[in-house]
Each structure stands twice: as structure tokens, then as C-alpha cells.
C-alpha atoms as a PDB file:
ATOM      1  CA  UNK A   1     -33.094  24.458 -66.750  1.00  0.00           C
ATOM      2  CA  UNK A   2     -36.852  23.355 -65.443  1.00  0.00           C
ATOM      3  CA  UNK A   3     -36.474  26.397 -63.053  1.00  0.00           C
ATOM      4  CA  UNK A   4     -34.620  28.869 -65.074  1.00  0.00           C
ATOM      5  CA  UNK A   5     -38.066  27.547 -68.025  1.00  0.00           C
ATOM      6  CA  UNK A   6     -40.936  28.166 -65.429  1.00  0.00           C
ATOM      7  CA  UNK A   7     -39.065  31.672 -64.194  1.00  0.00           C
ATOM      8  CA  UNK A   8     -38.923  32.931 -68.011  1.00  0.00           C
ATOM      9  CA  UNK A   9     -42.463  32.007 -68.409  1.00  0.00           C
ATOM     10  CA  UNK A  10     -44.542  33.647 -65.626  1.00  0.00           C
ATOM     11  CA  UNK A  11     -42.207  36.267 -66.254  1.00  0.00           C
ATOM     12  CA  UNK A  12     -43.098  37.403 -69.593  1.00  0.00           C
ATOM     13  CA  UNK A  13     -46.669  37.455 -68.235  1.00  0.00           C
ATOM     14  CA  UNK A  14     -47.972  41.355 -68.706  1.00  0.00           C
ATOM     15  CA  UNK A  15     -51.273  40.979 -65.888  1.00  0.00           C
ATOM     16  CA  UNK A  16     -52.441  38.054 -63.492  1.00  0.00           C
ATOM     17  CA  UNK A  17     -52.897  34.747 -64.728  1.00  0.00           C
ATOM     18  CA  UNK A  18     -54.595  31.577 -64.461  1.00  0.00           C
ATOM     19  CA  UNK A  19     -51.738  29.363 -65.592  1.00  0.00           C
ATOM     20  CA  UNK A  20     -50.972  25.501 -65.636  1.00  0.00           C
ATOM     21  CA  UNK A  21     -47.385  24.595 -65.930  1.00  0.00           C
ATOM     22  CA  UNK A  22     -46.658  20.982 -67.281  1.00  0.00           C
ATOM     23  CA  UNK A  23     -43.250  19.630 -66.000  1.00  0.00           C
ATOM     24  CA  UNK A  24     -41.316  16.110 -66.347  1.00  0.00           C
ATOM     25  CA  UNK A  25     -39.440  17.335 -63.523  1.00  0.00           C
ATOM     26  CA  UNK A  26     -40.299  16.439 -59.979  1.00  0.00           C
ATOM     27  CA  UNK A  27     -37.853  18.727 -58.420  1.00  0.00           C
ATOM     28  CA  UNK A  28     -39.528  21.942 -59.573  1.00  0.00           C
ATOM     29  CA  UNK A  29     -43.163  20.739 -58.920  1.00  0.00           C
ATOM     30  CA  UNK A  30     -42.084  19.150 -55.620  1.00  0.00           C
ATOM     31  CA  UNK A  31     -40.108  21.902 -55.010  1.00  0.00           C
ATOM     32  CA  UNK A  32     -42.995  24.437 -55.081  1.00  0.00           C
ATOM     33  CA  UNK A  33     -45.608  22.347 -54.447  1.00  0.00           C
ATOM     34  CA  UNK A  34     -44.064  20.795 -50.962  1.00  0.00           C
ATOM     35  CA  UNK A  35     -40.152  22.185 -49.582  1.00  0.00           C
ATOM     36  CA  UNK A  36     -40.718  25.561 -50.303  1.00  0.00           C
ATOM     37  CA  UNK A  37     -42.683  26.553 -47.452  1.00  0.00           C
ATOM     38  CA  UNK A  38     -39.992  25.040 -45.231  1.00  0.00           C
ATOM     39  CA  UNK A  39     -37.487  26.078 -47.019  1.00  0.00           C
ATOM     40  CA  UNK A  40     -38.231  29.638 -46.129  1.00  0.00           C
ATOM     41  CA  UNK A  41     -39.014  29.008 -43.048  1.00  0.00           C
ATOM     42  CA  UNK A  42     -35.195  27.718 -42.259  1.00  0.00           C
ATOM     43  CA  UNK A  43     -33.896  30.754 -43.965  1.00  0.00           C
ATOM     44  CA  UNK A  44     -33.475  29.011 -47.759  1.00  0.00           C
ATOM     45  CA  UNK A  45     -31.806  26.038 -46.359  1.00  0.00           C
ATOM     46  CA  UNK A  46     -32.730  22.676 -46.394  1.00  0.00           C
ATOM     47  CA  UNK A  47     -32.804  20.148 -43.618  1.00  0.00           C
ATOM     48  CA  UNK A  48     -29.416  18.593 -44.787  1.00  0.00           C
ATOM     49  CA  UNK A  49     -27.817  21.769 -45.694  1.00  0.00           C
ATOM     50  CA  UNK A  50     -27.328  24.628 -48.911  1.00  0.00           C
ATOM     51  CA  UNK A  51     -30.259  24.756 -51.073  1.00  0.00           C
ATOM     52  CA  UNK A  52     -28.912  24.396 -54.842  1.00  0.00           C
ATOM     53  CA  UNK A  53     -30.501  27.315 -57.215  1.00  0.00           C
ATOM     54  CA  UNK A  54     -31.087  29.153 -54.230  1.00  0.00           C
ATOM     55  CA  UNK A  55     -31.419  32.523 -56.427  1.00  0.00           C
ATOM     56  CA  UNK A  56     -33.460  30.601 -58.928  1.00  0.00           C
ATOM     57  CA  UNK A  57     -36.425  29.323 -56.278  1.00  0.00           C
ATOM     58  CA  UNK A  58     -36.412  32.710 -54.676  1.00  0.00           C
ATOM     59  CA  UNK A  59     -37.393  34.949 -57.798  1.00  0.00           C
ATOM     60  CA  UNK A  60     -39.907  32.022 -58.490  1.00  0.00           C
ATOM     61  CA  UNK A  61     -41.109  32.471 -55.009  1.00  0.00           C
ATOM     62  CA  UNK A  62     -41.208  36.217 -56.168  1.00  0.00           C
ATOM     63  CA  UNK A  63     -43.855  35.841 -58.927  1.00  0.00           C
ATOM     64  CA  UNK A  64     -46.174  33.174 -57.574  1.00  0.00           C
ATOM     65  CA  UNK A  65     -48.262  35.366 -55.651  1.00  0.00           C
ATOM     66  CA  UNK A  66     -49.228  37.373 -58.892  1.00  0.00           C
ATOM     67  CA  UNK A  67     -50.351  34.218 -60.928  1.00  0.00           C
ATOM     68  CA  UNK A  68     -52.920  31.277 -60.006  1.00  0.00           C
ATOM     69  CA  UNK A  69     -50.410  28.336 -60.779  1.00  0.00           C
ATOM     70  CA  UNK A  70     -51.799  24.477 -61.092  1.00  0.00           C
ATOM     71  CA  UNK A  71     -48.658  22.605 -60.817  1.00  0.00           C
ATOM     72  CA  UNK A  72     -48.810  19.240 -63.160  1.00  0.00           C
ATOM     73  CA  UNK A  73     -46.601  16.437 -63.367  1.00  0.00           C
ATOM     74  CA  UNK A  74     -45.811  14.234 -65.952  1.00  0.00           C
ATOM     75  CA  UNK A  75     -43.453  11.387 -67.302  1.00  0.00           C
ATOM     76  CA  UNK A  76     -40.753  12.483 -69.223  1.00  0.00           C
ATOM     77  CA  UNK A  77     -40.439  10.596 -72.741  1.00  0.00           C
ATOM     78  CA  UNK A  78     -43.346   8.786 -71.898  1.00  0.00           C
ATOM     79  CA  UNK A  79     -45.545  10.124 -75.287  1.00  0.00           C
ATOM     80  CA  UNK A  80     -47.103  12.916 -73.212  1.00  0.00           C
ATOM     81  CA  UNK A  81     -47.227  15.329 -76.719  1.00  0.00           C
ATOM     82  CA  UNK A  82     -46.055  18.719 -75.070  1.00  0.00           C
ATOM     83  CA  UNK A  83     -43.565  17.118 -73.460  1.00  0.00           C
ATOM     84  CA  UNK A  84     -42.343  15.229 -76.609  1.00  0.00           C
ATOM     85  CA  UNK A  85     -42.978  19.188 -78.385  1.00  0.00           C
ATOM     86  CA  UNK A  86     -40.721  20.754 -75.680  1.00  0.00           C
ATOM     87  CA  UNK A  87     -38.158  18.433 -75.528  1.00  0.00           C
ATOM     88  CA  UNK A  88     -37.609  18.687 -79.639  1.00  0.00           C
ATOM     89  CA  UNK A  89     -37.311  22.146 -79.195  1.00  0.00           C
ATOM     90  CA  UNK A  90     -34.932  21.973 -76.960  1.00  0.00           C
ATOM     91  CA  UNK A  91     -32.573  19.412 -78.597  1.00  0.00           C
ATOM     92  CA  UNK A  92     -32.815  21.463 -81.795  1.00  0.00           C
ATOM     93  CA  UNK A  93     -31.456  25.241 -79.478  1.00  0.00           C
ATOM     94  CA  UNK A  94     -28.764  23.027 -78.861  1.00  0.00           C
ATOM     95  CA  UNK A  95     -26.484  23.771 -81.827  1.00  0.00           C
ATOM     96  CA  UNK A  96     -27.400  27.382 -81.355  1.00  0.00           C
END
């Protein structure tokens, strides 16, 4: 969901952007932040194998280059108030 979240957001951005993306989740700011490179350079595969949400990291690799992106990394349910925001939100789609 932290990829599919970061995807829908640059994507609904009209021009170029300076944009700061707050995640709780290590494997999307890790992911772009560090393995990417290498994972295109082995063909989308990582050093043990498949790369999971292959589809997913590739159409983020898509839309970096058109947005300035600070990656930021925070504790999950640790007070952080957009975090605590974004996770009521999404409880509350739930039902829906």
C-alpha cells in the first residue's frame, strides 16, 4: 500500500514539484533511496531473486525524474502527527 500511496501522489501532480514524502515504511524509502539503482542495473531483480511489486517500483521509477523528492522516514505509531492523521484515515476507508 506505501508504494501503490507514494505512486497516487506524485501522480496527481499537474507540473514539477518540490515534494517531501513522509513514510513509516522503510521498504519504500530504502527502496528508492538505496536498491533501486541496483535493482535496475540487474534487470529488476534483486540479488536473491524476483523483486516483489516489480510493476509498482517501476512506474515510481517512471515519475521521479519529473519531481525533486526528499525521502523522510519516520516511526510508525510513534506520535509523529501525520502519521497518526494518515493512519486514521486509513482505518476509517476500511469499511468502505
Amino acid at each position: 500500500m506505501e508504494l501503490t500511496a507514494a505512486l497516487r501522489a506524485l501522480s496527481i501532480l499537474k507540473t514539477s514539484c518540490k515534494v517531501e514524502i513522509v513514510t513509516d515504511s522503510e521498504y519504500l524509502k530504502r527502496g528508492i533511496t538505496e536498491w533501486l539503482p541496483n535493482w535496475k542495473k540487474r534487470n529488476w531483480q534483486r540479488k536473491a531473486g524476483a523483486l516483489a511489486n516489480i510493476d509498482l517500483w517501476q512506474s515510481l521509477d517512471a515519475i521521479l525524474p519529473k519531481h525533486s523528492i526528499t525521502w523522510k522516514w519516520v516511526k510508525g505509531h510513534a506520535g509523529h502527527k501525520y502519521n497518526q492523521r494518515v493512519d486514521e484515515l486509513a482505518r476509517n476507508a476500511i469499511p468502505r
